[in-house]
Protein backbone atom coordinates (compact mmCIF):
# COMPACT_ATOMS: atom_id res chain seq x y z
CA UNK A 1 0.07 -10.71 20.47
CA UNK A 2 -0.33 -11.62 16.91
CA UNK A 3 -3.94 -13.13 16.83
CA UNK A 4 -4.35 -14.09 13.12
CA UNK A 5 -1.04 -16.19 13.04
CA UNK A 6 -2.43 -17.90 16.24
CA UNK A 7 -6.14 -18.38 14.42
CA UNK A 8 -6.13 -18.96 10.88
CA UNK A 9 -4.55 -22.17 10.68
CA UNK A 10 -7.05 -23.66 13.24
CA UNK A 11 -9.77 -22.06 11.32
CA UNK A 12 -8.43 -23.14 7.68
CA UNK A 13 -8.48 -26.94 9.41
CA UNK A 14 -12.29 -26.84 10.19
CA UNK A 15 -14.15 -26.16 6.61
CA UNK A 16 -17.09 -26.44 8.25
CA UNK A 17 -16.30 -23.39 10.24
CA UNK A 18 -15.54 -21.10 7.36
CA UNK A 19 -16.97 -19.40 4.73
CA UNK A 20 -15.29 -18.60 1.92
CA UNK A 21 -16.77 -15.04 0.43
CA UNK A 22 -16.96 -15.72 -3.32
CA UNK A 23 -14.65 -16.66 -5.55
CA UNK A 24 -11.42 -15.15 -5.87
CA UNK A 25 -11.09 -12.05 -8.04
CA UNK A 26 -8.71 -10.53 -10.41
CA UNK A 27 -8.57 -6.77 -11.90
CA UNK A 28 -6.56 -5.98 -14.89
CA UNK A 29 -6.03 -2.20 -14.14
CA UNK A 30 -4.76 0.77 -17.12
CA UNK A 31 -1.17 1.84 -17.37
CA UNK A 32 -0.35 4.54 -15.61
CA UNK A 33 2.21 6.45 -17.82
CA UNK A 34 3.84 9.79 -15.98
CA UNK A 35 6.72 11.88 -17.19
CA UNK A 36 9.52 9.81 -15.15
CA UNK A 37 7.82 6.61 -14.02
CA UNK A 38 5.87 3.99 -16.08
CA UNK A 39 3.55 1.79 -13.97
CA UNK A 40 2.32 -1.14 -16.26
CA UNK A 41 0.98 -5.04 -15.88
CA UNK A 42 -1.23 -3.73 -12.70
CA UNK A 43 -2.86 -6.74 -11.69
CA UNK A 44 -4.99 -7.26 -8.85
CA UNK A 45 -6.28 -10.35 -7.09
CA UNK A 46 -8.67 -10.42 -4.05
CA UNK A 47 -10.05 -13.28 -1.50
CA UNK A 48 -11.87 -13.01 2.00
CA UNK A 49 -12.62 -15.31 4.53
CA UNK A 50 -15.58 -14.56 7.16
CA UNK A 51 -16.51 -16.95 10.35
CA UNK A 52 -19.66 -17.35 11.94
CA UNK A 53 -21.39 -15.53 12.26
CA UNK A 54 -21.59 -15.64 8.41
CA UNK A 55 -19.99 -11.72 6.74
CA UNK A 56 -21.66 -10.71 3.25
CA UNK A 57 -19.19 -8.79 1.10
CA UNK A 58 -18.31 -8.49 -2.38
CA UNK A 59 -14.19 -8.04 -2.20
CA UNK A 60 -13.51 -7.52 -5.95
CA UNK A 61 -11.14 -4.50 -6.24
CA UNK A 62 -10.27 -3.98 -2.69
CA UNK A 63 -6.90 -1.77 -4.03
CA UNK A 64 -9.36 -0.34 -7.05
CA UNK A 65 -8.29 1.32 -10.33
CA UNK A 66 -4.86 3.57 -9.68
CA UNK A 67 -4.52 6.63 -11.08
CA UNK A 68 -1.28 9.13 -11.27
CA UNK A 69 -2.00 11.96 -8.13
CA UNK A 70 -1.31 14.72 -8.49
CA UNK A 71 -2.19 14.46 -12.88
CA UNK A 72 1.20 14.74 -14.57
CA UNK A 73 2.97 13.57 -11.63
CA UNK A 74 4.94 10.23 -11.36
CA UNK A 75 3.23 8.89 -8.15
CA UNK A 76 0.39 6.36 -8.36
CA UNK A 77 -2.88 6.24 -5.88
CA UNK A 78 -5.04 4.22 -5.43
CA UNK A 79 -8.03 6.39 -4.43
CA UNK A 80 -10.81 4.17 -4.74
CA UNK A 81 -9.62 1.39 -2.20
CA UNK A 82 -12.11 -0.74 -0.10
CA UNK A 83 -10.54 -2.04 2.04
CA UNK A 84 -12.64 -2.29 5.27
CA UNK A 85 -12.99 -4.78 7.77
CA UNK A 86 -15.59 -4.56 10.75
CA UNK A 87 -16.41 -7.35 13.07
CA UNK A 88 -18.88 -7.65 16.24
CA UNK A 89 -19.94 -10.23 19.02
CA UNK A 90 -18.23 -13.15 17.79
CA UNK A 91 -17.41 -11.96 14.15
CA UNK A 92 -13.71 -12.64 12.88
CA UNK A 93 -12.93 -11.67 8.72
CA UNK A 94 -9.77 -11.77 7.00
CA UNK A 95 -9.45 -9.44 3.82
CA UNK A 96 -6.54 -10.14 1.47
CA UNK A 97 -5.51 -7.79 -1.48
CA UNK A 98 -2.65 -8.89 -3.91
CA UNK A 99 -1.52 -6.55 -5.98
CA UNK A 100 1.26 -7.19 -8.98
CA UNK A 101 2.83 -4.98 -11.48
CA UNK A 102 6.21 -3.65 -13.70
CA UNK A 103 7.87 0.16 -12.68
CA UNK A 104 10.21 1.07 -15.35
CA UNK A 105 11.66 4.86 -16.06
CA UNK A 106 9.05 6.36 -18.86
CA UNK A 107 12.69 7.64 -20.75
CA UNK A 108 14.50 5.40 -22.80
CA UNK A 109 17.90 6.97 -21.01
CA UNK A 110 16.04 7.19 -17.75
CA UNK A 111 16.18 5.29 -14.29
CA UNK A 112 14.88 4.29 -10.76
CA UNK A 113 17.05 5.07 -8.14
CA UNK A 114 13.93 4.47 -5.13
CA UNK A 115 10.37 3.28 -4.65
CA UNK A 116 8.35 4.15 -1.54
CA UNK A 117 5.10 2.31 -0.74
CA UNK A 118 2.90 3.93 1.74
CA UNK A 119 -0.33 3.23 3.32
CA UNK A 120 -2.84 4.03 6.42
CA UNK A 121 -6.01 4.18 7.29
CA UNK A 122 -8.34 3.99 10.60
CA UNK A 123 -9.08 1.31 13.46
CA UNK A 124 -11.39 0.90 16.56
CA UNK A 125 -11.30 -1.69 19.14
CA UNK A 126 -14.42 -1.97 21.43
CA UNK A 127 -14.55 -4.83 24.60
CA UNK A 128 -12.85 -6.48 27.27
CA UNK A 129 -9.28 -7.03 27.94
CA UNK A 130 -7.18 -10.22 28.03
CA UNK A 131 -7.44 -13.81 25.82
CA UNK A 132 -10.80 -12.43 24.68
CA UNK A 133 -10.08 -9.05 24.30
CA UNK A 134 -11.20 -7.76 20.36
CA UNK A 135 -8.46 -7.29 18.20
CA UNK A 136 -7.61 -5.84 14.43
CA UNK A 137 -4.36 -6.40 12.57
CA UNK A 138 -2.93 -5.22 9.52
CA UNK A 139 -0.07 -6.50 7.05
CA UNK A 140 2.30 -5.54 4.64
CA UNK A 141 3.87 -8.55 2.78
CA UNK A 142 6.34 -7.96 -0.17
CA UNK A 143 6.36 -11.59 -1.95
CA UNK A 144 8.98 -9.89 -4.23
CA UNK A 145 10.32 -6.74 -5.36
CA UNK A 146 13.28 -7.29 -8.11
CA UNK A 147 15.47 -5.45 -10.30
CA UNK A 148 14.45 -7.09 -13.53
CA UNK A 149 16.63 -5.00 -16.26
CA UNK A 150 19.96 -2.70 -15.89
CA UNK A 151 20.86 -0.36 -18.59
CA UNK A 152 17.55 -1.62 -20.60
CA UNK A 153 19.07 -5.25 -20.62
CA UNK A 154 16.87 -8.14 -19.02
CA UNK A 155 18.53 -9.75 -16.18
CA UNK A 156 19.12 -13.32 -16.16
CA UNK A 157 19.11 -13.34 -12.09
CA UNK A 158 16.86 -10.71 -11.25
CA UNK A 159 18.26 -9.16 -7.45
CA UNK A 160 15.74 -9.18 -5.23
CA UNK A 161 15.35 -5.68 -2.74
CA UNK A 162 14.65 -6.21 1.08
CA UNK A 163 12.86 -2.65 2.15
CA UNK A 164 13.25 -0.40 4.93
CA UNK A 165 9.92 -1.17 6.83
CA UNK A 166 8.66 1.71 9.14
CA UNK A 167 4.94 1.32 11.34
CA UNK A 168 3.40 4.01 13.21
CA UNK A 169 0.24 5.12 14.72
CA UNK A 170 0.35 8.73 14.53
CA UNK A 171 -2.90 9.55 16.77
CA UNK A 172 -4.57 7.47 18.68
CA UNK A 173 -7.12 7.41 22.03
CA UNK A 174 -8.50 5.42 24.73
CA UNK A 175 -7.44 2.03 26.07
CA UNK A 176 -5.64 -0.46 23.82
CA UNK A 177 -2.60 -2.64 23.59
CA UNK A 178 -0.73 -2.73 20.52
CA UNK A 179 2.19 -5.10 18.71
CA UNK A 180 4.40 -4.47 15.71
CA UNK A 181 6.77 -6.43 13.94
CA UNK A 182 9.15 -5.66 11.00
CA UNK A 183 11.02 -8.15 9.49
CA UNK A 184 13.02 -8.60 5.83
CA UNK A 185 9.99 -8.07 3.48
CA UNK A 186 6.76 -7.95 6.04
CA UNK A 187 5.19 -5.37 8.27
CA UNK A 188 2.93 -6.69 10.70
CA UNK A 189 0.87 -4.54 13.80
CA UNK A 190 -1.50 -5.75 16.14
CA UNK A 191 -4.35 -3.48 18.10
CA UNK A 192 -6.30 -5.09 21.06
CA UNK A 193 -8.89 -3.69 23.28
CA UNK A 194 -7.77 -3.38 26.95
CA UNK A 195 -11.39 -2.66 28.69
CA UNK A 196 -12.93 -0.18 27.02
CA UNK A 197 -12.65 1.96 23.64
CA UNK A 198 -9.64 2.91 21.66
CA UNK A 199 -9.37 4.56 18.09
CA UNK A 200 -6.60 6.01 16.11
CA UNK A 201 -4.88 6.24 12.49
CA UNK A 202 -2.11 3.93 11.54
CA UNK A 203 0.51 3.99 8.40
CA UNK A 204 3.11 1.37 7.25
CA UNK A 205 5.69 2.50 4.90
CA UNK A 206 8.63 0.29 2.75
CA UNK A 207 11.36 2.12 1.49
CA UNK A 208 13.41 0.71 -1.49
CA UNK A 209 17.09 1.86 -2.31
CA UNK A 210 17.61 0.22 -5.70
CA UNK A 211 20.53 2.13 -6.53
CA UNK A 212 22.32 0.03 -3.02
CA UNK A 213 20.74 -3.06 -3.59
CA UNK A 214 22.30 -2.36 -7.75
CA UNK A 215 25.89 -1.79 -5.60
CA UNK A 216 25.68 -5.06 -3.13
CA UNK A 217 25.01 -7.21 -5.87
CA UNK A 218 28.36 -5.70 -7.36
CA UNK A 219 26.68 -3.97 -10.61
CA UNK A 220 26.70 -0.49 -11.81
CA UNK A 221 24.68 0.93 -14.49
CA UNK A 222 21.17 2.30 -14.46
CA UNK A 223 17.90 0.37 -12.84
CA UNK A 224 15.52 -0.05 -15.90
CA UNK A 225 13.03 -2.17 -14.62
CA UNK A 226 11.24 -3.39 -11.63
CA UNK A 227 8.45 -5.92 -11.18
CA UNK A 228 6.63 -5.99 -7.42
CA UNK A 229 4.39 -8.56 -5.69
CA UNK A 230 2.89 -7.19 -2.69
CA UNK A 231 0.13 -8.77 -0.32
CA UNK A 232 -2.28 -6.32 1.86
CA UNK A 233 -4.29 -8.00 4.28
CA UNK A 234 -6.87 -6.86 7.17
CA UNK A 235 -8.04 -8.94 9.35
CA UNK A 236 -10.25 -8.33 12.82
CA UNK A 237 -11.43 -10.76 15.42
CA UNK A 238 -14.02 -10.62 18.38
CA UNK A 239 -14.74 -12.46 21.39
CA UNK A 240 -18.26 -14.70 21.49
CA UNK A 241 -18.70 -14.46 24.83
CA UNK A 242 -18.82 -10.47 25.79
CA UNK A 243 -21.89 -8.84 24.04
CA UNK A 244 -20.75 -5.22 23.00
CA UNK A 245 -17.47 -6.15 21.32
CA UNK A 246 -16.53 -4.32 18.17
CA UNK A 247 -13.44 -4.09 16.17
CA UNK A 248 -13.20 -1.91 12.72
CA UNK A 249 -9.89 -1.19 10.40
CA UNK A 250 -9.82 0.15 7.19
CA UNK A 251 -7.30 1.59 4.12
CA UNK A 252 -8.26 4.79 3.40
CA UNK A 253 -4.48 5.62 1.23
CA UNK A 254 -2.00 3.18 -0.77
CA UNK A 255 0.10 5.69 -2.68
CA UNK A 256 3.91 4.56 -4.49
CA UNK A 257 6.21 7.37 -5.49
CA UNK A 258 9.84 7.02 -6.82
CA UNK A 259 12.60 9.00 -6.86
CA UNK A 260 14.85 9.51 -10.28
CA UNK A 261 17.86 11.26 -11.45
CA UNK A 262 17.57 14.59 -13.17
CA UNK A 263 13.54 14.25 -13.49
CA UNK A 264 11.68 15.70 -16.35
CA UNK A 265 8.90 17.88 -14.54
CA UNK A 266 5.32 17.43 -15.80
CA UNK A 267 1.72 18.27 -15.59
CA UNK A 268 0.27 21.39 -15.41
CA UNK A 269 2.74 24.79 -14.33
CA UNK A 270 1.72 26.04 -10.71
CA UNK A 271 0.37 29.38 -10.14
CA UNK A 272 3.66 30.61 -9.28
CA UNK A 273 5.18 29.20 -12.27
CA UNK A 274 2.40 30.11 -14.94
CA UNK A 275 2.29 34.02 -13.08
CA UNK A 276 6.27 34.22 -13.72
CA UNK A 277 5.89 32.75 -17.59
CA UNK A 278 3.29 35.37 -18.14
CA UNK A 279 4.83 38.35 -16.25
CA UNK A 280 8.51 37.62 -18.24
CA UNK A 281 6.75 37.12 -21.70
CA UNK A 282 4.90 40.58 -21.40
CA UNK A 283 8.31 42.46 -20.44
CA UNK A 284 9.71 40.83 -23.09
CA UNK A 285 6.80 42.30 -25.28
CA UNK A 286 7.20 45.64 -23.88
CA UNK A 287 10.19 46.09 -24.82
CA UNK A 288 10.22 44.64 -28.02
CA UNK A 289 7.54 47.58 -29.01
CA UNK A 290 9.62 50.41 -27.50
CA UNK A 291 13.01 48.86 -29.79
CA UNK A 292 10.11 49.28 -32.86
């Protein structure tokens, strides 16, 4: 069952019916520069929509400001994300996160050979089964994801990447139906309450192969830039006419990481490392003084 495809139009008919939380916002977020991987133009846009009865919220920087995790590395998190929808007794809310930006190699001779988006979080559904059962649903929508530059030279026809969509719930507990559906550039799950309580983690992951999409479109050469347009919405929905309904989902991780060929490590050394730079270098000493 795929409630909000079913609901939202109805509801975006009746403007009575709807409130519209705020204005829509936009963040302008900082480069992100690692050793391998340049994240830049990292724009984020926000909107909600809340039904009676009415949902107070503030959605401005639902993704919040990235950041490169570990430091040094070429992965970017965004740690700060606020994602969270919860709903009760009637309650329905839709949270909607775009997100925009350019991923070229940090090295003027460098390129991207993958990207990986991942994310996951939480959910709870609390009430009845059937038509008026409580539900939560989460989406992963690529608008785009294109190969923009080859060999540092702007294309003229960008190729646009389909991903390798993967959805999961790793753990989950007590009663509850769920739904998924993966198609081209959108992953798409449904949860629903089935008489009781159910809770449990869930992850959706995209997997681009530049590198094949560089070979299908019958080019060779090195992927120099990307540009991405991704939408992230949350959305959960309860019934009006069962008291102790409750439905909750959240995004607790949104994390990208690429792969590249022959990467240039950065960052701090591990332990490991730093114990082995130390231990040669003082050999090395040793012996210089006993050659003296």
């Amino acid at each position: 069952m795929n409630t909000k495809h079913r609901i939202l139009p109805a509801l975006l008919g009746s403007a009575t019916s709807l409130i519209l939380a705020g204005a829509a916002r936009a963040s302008l977020y900082t480069n992100q520069v690692g050793p391998n991987i340049s994240y830049t133009n990292i724009n984020e846009f926000d909107s909600q929509i809340s039904g009676p009865p009415p949902v107070n919220s503030n959605p401005t920087g639902l993704f919040g400001a990235p950041t490169l995790d570990p430091v040094g590395s070429d992965n970017l998190s965004f740690p700060t994300t606020t994602f969270s929808v919860q709903v009760a007794d009637g309650q329905f809310e839709e949270q909607d996160g775009k997100l925009t930006m350019d991923i070229t190699p940090t090295l003027p001779d460098g390129s991207l050979q993958s990207l990986n988006f991942d994310e996951g979080g939480t959910w709870r559904v609390q009430g009845p089964s059937g038509p008026d059962a409580t539900t939560v649903e989460a989406s992963l929508l690529f608008s785009n994801l294109e190969i923009t530059s080859v060999n540092n030279v702007a294309l003229t026809t960008p190729i646009v990447v389909t991903p390798l969509i993967n959805i999961t719930i790793p753990t989950a507990i007590g009663p509850f139906t769920s739904s998924s559906t993966s198609s081209g550039t959108v992953g798409d799950f449904t949860i629903s309450s089935d008489g009781g309580t159910g809770l449990g983690t869930w992850d959706i992951s995209a997997d681009f192969d530049l590198d094949a999409a560089l070979a299908d479109a019958d080019m060779t050469g090195n992927v120099t830039g990307v540009s991405v347009a991704l939408d992230n919405q949350l959305l959960g929905e309860t019934s009006s006419t069962d008291s102790l309904t409750l439905g909750t989902i959240d995004k607790k991780q949104f994390e990208i990481t690429g792969t590249v060929p022959n990467p240039v490590s950065g960052g701090v050394p591990e332990p490991t490392t730093l114990s082995l730079l130390v231990g040669t270098t003082a050999l090395a000493m040793r012996r210089r003084r006993r050659e003296i």
